[in-house]
C-alpha atoms as a PDB file:
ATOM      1  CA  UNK A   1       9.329   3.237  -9.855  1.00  0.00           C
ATOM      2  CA  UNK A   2       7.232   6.201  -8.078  1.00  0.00           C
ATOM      3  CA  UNK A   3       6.340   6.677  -4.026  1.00  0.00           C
ATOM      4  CA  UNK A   4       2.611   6.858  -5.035  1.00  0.00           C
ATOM      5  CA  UNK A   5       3.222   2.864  -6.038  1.00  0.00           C
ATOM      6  CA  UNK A   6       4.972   2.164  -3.080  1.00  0.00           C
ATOM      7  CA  UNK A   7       2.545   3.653  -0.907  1.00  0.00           C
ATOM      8  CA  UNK A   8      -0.592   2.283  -3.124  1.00  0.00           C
ATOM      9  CA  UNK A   9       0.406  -1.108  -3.409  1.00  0.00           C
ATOM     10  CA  UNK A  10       2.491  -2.093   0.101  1.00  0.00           C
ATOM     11  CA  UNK A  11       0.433  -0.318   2.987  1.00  0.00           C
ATOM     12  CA  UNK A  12      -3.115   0.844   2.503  1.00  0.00           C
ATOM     13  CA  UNK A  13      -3.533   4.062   3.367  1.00  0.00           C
ATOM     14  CA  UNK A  14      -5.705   4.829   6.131  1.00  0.00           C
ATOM     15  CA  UNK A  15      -9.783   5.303   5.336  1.00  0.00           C
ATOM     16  CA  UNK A  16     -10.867   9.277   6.323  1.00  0.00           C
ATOM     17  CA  UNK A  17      -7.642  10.403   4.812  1.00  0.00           C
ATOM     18  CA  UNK A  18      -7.795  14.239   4.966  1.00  0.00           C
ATOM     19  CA  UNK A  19      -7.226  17.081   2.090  1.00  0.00           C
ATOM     20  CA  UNK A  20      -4.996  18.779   4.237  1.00  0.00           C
ATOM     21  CA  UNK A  21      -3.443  19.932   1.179  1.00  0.00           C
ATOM     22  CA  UNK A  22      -4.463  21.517  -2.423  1.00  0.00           C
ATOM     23  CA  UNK A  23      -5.354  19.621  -5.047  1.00  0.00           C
ATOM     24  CA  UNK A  24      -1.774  20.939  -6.909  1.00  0.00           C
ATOM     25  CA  UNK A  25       0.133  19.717  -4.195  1.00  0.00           C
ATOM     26  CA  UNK A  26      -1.577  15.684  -4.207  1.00  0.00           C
ATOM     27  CA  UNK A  27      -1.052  16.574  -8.078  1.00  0.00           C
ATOM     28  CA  UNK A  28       2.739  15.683  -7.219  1.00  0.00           C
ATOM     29  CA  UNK A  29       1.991  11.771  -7.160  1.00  0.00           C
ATOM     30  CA  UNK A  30       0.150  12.437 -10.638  1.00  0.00           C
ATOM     31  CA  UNK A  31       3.409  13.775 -12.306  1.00  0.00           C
ATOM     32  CA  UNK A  32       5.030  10.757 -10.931  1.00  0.00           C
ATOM     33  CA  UNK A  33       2.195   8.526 -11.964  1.00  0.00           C
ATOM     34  CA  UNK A  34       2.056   8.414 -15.877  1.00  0.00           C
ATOM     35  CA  UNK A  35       2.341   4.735 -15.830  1.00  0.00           C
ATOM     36  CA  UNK A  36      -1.337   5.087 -16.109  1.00  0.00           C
ATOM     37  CA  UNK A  37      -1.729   5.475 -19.881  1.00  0.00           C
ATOM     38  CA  UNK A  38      -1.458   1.782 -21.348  1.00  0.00           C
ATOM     39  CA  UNK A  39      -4.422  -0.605 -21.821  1.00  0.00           C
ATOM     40  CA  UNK A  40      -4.093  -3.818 -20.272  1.00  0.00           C
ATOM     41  CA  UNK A  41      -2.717  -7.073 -22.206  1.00  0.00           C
ATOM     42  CA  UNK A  42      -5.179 -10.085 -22.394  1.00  0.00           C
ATOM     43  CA  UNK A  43      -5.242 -11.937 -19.201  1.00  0.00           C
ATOM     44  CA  UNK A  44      -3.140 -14.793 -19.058  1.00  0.00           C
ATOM     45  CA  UNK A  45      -3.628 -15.095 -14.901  1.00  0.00           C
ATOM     46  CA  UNK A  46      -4.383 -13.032 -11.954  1.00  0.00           C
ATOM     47  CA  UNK A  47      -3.568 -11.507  -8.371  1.00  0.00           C
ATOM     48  CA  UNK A  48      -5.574 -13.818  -6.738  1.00  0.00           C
ATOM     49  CA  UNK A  49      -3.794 -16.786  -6.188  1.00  0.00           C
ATOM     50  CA  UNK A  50      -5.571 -20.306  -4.322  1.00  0.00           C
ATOM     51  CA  UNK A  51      -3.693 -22.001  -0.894  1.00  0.00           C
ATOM     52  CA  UNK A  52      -4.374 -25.632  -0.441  1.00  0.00           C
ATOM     53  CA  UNK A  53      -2.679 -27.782   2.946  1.00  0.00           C
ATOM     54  CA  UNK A  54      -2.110 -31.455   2.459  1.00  0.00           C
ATOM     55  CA  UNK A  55      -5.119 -32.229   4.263  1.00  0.00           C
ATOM     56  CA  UNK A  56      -7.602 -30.261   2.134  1.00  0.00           C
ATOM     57  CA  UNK A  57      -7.797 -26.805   4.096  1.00  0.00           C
ATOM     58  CA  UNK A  58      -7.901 -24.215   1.982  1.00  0.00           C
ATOM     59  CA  UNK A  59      -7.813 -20.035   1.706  1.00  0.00           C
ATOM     60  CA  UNK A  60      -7.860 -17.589  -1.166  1.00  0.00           C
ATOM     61  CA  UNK A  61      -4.986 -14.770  -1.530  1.00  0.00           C
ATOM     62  CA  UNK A  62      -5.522 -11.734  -3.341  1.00  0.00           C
ATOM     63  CA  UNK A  63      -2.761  -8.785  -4.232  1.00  0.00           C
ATOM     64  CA  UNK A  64      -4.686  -5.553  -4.344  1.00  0.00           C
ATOM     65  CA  UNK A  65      -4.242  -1.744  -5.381  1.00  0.00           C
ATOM     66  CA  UNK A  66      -5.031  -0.073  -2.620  1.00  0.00           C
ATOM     67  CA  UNK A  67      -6.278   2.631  -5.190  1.00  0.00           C
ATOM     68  CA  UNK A  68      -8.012   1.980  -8.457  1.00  0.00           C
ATOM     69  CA  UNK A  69      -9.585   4.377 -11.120  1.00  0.00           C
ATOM     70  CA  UNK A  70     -12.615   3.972 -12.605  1.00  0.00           C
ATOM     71  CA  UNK A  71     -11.474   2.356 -16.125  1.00  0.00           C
ATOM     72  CA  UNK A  72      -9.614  -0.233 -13.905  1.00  0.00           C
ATOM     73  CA  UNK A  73     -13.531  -2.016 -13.376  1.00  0.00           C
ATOM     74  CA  UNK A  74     -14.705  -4.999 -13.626  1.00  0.00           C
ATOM     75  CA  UNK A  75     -12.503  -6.056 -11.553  1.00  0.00           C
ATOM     76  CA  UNK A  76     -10.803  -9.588 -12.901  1.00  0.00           C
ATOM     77  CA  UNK A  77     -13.374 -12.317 -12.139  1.00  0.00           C
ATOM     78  CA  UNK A  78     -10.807 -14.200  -9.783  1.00  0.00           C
ATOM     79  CA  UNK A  79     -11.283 -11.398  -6.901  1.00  0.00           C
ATOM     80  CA  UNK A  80     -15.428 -11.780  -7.010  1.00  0.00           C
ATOM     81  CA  UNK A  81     -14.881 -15.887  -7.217  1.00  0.00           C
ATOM     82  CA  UNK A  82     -12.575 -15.812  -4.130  1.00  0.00           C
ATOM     83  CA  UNK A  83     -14.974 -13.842  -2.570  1.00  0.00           C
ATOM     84  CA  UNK A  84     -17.896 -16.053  -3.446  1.00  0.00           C
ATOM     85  CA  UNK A  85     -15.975 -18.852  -2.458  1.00  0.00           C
ATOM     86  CA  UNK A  86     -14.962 -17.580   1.266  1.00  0.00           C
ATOM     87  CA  UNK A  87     -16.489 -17.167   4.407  1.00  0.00           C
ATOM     88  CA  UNK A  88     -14.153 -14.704   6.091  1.00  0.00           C
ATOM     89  CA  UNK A  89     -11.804 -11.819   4.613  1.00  0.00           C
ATOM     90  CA  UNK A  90      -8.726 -10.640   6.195  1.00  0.00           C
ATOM     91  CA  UNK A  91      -6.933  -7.060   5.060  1.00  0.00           C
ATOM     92  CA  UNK A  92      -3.773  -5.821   6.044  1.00  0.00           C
ATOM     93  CA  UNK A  93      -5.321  -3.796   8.912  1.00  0.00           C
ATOM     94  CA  UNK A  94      -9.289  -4.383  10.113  1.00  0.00           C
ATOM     95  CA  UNK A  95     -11.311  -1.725   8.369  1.00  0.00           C
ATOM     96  CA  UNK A  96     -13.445  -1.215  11.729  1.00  0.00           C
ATOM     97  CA  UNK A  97     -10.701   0.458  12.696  1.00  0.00           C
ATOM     98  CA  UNK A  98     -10.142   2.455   9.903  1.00  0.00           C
ATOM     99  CA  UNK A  99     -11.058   6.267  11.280  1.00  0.00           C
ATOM    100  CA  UNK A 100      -9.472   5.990  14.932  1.00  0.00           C
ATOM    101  CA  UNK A 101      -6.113   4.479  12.852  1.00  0.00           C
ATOM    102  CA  UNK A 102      -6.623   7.670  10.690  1.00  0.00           C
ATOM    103  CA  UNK A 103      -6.785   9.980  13.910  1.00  0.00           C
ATOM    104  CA  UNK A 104      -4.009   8.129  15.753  1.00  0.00           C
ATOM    105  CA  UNK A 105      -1.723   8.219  12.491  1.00  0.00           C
ATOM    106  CA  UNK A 106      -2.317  11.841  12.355  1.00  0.00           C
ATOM    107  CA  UNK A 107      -1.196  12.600  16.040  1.00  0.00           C
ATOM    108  CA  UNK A 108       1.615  10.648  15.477  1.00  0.00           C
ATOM    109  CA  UNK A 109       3.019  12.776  11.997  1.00  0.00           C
ATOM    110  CA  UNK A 110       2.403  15.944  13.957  1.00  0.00           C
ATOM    111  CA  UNK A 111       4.974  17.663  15.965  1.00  0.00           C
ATOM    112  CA  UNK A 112       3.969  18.453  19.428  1.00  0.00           C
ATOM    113  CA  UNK A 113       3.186  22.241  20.402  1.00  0.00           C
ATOM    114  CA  UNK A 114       6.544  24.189  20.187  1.00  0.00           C
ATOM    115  CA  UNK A 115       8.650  21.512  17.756  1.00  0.00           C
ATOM    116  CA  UNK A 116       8.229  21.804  13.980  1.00  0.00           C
ATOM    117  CA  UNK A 117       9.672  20.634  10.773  1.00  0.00           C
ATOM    118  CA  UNK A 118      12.599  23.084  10.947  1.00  0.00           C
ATOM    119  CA  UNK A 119      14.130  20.898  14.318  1.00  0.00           C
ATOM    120  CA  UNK A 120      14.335  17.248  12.412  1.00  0.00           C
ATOM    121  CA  UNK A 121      16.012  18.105   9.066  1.00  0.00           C
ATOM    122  CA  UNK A 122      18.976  19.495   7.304  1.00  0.00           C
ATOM    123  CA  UNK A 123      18.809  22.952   7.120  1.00  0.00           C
ATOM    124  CA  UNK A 124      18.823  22.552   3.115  1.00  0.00           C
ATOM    125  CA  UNK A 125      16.101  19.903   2.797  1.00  0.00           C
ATOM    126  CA  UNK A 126      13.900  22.145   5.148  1.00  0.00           C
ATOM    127  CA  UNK A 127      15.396  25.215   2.731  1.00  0.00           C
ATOM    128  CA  UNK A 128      14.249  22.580  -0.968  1.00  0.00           C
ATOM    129  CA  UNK A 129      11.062  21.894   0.848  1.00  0.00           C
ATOM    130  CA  UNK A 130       9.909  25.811   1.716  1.00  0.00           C
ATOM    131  CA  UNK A 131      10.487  26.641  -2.053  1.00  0.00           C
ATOM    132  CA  UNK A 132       8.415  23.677  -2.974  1.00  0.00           C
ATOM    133  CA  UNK A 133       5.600  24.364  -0.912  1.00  0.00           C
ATOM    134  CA  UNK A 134       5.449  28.247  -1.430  1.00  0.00           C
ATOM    135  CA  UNK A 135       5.313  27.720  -5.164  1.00  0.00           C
ATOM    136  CA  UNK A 136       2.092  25.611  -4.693  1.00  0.00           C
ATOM    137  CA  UNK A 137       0.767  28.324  -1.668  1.00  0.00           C
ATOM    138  CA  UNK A 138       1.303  25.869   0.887  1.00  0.00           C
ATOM    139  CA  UNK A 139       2.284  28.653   4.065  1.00  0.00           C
ATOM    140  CA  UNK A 140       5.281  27.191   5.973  1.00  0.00           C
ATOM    141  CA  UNK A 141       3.615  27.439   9.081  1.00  0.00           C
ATOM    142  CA  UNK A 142       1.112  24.522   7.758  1.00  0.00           C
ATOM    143  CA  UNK A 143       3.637  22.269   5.843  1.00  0.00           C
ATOM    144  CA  UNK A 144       6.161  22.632   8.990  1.00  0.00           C
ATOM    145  CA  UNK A 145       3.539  21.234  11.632  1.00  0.00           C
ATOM    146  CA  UNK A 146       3.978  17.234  10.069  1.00  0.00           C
ATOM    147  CA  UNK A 147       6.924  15.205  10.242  1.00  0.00           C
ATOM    148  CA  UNK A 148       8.494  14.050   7.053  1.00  0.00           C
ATOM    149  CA  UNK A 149       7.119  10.268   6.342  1.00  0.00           C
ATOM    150  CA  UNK A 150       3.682  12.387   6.891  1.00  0.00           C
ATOM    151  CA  UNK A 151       4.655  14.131   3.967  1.00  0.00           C
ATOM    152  CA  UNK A 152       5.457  11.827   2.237  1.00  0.00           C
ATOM    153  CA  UNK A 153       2.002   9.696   2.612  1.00  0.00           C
ATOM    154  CA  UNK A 154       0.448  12.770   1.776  1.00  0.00           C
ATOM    155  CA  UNK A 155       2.235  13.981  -0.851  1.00  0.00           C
ATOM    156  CA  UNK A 156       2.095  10.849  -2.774  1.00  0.00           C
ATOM    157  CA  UNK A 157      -1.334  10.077  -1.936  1.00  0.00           C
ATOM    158  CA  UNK A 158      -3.717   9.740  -4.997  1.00  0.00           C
ATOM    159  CA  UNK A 159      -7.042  11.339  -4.883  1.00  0.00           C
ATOM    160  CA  UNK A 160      -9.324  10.302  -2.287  1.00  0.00           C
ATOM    161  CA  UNK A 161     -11.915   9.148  -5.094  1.00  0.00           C
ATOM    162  CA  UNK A 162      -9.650   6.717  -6.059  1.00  0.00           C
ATOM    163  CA  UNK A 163      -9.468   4.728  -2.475  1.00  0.00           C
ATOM    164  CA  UNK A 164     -12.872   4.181  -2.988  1.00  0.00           C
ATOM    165  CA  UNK A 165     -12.516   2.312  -5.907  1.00  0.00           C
ATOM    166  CA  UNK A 166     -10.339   0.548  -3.905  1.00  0.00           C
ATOM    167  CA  UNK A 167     -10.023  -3.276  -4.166  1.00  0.00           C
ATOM    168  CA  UNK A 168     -10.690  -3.423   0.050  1.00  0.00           C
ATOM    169  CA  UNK A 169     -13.203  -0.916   0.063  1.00  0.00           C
ATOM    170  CA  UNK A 170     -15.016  -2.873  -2.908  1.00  0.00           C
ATOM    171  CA  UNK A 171     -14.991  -6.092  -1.219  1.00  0.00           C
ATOM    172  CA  UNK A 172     -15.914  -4.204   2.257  1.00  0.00           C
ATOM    173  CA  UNK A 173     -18.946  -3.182   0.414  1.00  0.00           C
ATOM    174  CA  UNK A 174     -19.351  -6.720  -0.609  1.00  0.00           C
ATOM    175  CA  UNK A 175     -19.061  -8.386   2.438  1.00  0.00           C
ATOM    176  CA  UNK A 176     -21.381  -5.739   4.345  1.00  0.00           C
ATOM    177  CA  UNK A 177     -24.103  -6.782   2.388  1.00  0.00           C
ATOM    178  CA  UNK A 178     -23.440 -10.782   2.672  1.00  0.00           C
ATOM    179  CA  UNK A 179     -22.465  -9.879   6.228  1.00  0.00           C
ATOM    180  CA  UNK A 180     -19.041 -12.206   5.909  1.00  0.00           C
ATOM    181  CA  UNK A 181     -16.709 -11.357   8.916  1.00  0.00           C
ATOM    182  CA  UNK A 182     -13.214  -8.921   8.155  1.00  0.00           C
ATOM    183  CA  UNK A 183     -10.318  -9.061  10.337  1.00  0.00           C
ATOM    184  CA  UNK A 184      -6.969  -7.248   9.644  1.00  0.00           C
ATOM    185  CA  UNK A 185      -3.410  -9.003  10.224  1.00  0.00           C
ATOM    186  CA  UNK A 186      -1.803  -6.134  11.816  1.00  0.00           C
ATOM    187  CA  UNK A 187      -2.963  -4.002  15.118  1.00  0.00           C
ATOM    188  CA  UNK A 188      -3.187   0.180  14.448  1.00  0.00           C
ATOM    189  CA  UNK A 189      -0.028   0.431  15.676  1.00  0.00           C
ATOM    190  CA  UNK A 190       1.552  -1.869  13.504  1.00  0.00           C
ATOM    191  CA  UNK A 191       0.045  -0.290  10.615  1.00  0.00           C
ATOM    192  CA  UNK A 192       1.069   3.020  11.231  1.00  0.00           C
ATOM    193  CA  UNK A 193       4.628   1.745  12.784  1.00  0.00           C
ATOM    194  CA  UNK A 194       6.303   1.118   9.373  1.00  0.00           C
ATOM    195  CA  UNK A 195       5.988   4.984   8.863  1.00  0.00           C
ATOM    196  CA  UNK A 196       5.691   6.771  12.867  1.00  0.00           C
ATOM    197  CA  UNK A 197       8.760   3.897  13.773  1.00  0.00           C
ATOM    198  CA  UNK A 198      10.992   5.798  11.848  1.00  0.00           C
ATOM    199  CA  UNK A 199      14.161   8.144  13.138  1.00  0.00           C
ATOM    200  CA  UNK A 200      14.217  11.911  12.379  1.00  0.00           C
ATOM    201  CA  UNK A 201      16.977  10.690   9.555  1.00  0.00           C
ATOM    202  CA  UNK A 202      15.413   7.800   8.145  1.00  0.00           C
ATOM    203  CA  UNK A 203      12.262   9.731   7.722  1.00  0.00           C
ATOM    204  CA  UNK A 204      13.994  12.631   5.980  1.00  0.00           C
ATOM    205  CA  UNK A 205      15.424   9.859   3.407  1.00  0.00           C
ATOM    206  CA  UNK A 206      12.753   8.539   2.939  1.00  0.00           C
ATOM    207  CA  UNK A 207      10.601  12.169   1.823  1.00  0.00           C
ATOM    208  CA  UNK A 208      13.640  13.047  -0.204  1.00  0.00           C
ATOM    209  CA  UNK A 209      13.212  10.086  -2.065  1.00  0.00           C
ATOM    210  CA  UNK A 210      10.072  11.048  -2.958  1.00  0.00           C
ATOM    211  CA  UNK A 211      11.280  14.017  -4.699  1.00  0.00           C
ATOM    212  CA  UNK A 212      14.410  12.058  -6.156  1.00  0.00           C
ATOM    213  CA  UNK A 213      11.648   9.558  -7.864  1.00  0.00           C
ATOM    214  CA  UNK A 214       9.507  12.508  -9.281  1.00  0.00           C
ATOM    215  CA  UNK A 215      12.643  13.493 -11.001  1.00  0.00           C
ATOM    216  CA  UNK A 216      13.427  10.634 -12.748  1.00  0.00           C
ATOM    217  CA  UNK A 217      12.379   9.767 -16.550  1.00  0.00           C
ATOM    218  CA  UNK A 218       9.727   6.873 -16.036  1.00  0.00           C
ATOM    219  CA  UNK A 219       9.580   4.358 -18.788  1.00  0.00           C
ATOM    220  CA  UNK A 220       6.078   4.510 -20.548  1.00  0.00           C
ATOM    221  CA  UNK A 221       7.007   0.994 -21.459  1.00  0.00           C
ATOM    222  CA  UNK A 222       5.689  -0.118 -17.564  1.00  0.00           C
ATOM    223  CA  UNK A 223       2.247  -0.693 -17.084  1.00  0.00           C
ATOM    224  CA  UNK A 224       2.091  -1.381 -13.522  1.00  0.00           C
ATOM    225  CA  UNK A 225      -2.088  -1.565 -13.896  1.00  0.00           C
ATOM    226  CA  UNK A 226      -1.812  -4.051 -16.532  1.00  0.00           C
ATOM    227  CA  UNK A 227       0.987  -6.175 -14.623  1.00  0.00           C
ATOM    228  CA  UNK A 228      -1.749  -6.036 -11.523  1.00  0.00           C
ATOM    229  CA  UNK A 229      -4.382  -7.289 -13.843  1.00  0.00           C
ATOM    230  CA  UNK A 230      -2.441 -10.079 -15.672  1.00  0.00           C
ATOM    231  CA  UNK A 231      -0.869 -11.318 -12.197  1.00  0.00           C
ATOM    232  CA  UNK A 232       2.914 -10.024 -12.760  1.00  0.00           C
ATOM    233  CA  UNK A 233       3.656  -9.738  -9.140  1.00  0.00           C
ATOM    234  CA  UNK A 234       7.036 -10.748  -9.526  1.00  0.00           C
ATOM    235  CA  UNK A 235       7.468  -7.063 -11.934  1.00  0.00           C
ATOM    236  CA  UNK A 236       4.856  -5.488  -9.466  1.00  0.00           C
ATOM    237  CA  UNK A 237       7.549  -6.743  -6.555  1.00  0.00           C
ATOM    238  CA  UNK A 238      10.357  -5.707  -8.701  1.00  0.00           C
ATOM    239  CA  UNK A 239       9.560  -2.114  -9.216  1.00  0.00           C
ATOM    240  CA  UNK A 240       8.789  -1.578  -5.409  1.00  0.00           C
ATOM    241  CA  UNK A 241      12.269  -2.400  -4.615  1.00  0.00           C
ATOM    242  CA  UNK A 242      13.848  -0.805  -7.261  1.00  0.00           C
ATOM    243  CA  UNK A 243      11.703   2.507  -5.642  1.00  0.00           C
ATOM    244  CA  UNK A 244      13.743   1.445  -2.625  1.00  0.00           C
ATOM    245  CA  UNK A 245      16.962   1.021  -4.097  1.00  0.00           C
ATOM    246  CA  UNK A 246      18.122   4.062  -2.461  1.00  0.00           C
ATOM    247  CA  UNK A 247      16.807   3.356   1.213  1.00  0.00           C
ATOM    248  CA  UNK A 248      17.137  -0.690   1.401  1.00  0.00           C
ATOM    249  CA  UNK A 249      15.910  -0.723   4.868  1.00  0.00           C
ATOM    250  CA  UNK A 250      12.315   0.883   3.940  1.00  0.00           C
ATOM    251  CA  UNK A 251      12.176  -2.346   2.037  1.00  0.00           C
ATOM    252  CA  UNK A 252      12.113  -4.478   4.710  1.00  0.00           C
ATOM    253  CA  UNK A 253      10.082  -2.522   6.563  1.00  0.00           C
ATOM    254  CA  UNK A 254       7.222  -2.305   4.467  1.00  0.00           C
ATOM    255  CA  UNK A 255       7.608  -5.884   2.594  1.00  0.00           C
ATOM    256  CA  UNK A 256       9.381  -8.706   4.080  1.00  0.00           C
ATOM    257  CA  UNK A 257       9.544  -7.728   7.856  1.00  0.00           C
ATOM    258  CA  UNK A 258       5.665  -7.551   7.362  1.00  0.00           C
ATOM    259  CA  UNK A 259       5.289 -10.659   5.394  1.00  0.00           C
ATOM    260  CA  UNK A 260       6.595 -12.861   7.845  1.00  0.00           C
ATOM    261  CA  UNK A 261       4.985 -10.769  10.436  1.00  0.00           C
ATOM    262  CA  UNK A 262       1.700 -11.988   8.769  1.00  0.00           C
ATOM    263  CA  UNK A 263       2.510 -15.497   7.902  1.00  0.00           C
ATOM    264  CA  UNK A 264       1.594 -17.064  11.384  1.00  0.00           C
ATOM    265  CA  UNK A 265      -1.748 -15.467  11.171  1.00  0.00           C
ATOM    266  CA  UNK A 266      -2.329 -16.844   7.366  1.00  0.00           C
ATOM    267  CA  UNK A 267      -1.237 -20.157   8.580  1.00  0.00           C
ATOM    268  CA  UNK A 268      -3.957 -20.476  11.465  1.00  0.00           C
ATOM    269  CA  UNK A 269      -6.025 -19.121   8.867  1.00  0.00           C
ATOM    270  CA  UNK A 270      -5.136 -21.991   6.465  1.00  0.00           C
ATOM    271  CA  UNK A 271      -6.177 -24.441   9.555  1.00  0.00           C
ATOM    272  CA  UNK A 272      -9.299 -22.313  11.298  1.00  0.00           C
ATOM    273  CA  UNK A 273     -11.990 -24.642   9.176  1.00  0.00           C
ATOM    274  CA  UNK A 274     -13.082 -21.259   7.597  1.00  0.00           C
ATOM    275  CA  UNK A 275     -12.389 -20.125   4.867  1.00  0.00           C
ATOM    276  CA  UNK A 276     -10.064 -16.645   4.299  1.00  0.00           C
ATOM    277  CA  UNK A 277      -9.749 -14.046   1.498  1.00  0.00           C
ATOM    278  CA  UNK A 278      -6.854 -12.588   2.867  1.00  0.00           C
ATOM    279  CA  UNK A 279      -5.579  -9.438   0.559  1.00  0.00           C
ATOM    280  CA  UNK A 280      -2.840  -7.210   1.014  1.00  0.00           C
ATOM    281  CA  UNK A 281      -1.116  -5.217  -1.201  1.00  0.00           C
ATOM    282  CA  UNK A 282       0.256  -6.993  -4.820  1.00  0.00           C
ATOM    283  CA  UNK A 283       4.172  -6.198  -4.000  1.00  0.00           C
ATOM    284  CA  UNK A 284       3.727  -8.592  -0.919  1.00  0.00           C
ATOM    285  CA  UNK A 285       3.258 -11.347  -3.548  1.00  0.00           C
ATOM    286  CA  UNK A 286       6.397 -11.480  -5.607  1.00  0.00           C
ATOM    287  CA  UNK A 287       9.913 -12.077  -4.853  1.00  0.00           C
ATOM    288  CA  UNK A 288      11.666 -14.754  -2.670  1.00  0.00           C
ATOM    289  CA  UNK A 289      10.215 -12.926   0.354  1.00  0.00           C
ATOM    290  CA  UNK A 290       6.392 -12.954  -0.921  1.00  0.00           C
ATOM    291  CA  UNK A 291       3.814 -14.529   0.634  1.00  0.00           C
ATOM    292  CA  UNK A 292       3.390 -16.869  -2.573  1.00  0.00           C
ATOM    293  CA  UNK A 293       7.166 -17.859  -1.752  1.00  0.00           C
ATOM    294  CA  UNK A 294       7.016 -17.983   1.844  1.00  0.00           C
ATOM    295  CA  UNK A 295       3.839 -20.336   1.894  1.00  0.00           C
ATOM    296  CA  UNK A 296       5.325 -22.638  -0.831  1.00  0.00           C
ATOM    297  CA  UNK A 297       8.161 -23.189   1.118  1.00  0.00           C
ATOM    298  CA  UNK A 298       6.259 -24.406   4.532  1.00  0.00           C
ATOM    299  CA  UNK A 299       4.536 -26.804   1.844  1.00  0.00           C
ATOM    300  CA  UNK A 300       1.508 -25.579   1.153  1.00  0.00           C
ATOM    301  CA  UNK A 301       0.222 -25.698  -2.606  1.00  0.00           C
ATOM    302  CA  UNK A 302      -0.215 -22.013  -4.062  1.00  0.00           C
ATOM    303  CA  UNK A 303      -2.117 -22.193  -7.124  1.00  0.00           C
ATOM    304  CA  UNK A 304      -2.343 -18.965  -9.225  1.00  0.00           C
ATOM    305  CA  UNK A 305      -5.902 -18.284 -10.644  1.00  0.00           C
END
């Protein structure tokens, strides 16, 4: 399972991402990205799944790639009809937002004046990471300025052309023009918080996991676009923790401590007498944690479209 998954399909990355590094360096997350290459079975469902309450109240749920390519349009009809049939959309974090978050997630990866890289890591991660960057003419003095869960979002970050084939960013553009309302479940701070929350040591795991992922054989076998179109959110969920296997914590972080984080919110959603399109990314679907599970469990009827 590869970061740039993780990243793409758990916490949307931040809208006015900066290139603050070369092409070759992003080109990291490509390497570990070859899951790319198969076409996509015949639908048999999709990510967009229908929420009913006892008393008729309703709200649409939609698992999203936070990144998409070109080839990966039309999207499957179930995101447009959800759309069509909702008044309000909800994302993980309000898009208004989206170039202050950007900013304030920035200040928060950077070491203050005086403080670099060098200060928070073992002396032979820092030594592993100054060989990596110099061999793609990254200077130290520009790698050494972020902290390393910065790094990592950067590092495993697609290209920016493919966030704007994102599935938020299409349905922003969708709902701008019918003028329907977006909110976001979690504040700026909570967005950025699953990364800037972390210790000097946990972030360090977590960036050297990165690297440990890059280096392992990837099955061709795995389509992870083609599970996201046919609705496999259960292998979607699957390989996201398996990515994790190796720092268990980040899991809860950026899945189930966040899905039941958001599950009040959906709820009053569910009951507002409008109604929601709430999408998030497709690995908080699956599992006994997922929002599918969670809201079948309080009783409501979660019917997969």
């Amino acid at each position: 399972m590869t970061a740039l998954f993780r990243n793409v399909s758990t916490i949307r990355p931040t809208a006015g991402r900066s290139n603050i590094f070369s092409r070759n360096v992003i080109g990291l997350s490509v390497l570990i990205t070859v899951l790319y290459s198969l076409s996509p079975p015949a639908l048999a469902a999709s990510c967009v799944w229908k929420v009913t309450t006892n008393d008729g109240h309703s709200l649409y749920l939609g698992g999203s790639f936070h990144a998409l390519r070109p080839s990966d349009y039309p999207l499957p009809r179930e995101y447009n009809h959800a759309f069509d049939a909702s008044s309000r959309l909800a994302f993980e974090d309000d898009p208004k937002t989206g170039q202050a978050a950007f900013n304030a997630l920035m200040k928060a990866g950077e070491y203050p004046r005086g403080d670099n890289l060098k200060n928070h890591v073992d002396p032979r991660t820092y030594a592993y990471l100054r060989r990596f960057f110099a061999s793609r003419n990254v200077p130290e003095e520009k790698f050494s300025r972020y902290r390393p869960w910065l790094l990592d979002i950067l590092l495993s970050s697609p290209p920016p052309e493919y966030y704007q084939l994102g599935i938020e960013n299409f349905l922003k553009q969708r709902a701008q023009a019918t003028s329907k309302p977006i909110s976001g479940l979690e504040s700026t701070r909570e967005h950025n918080g699953v990364f800037s929350g972390l210790t000097d040591k946990q972030a360090e795991v977590l960036l050297l996991t990165l690297f440990i992922n890059a280096g392992r054989e990837e099955s061709h076998e795995v389509n992870l676009f083609g599970a996201w179109r046919r609705g496999d959110v259960e292998l979607l969920t699957r390989k996201t923790r398996e990515s994790l296997s190796d720092f268990p914590f980040m899991a809860e972080r950026l899945l189930d401590a966040r899905n039941r984080n958001w599950m009040p919110k959906i709820e009053n959603y569910l009951h507002s007498g409008q109604t929601y399109f709430v999408v998030v990314g497709a690995a908080h679907m699956g599992g006994s944690n997922g929002l599918v599970s969670l809201l079948r469990q309080r009783g409501y009827n979660v019917e997969q479209l």
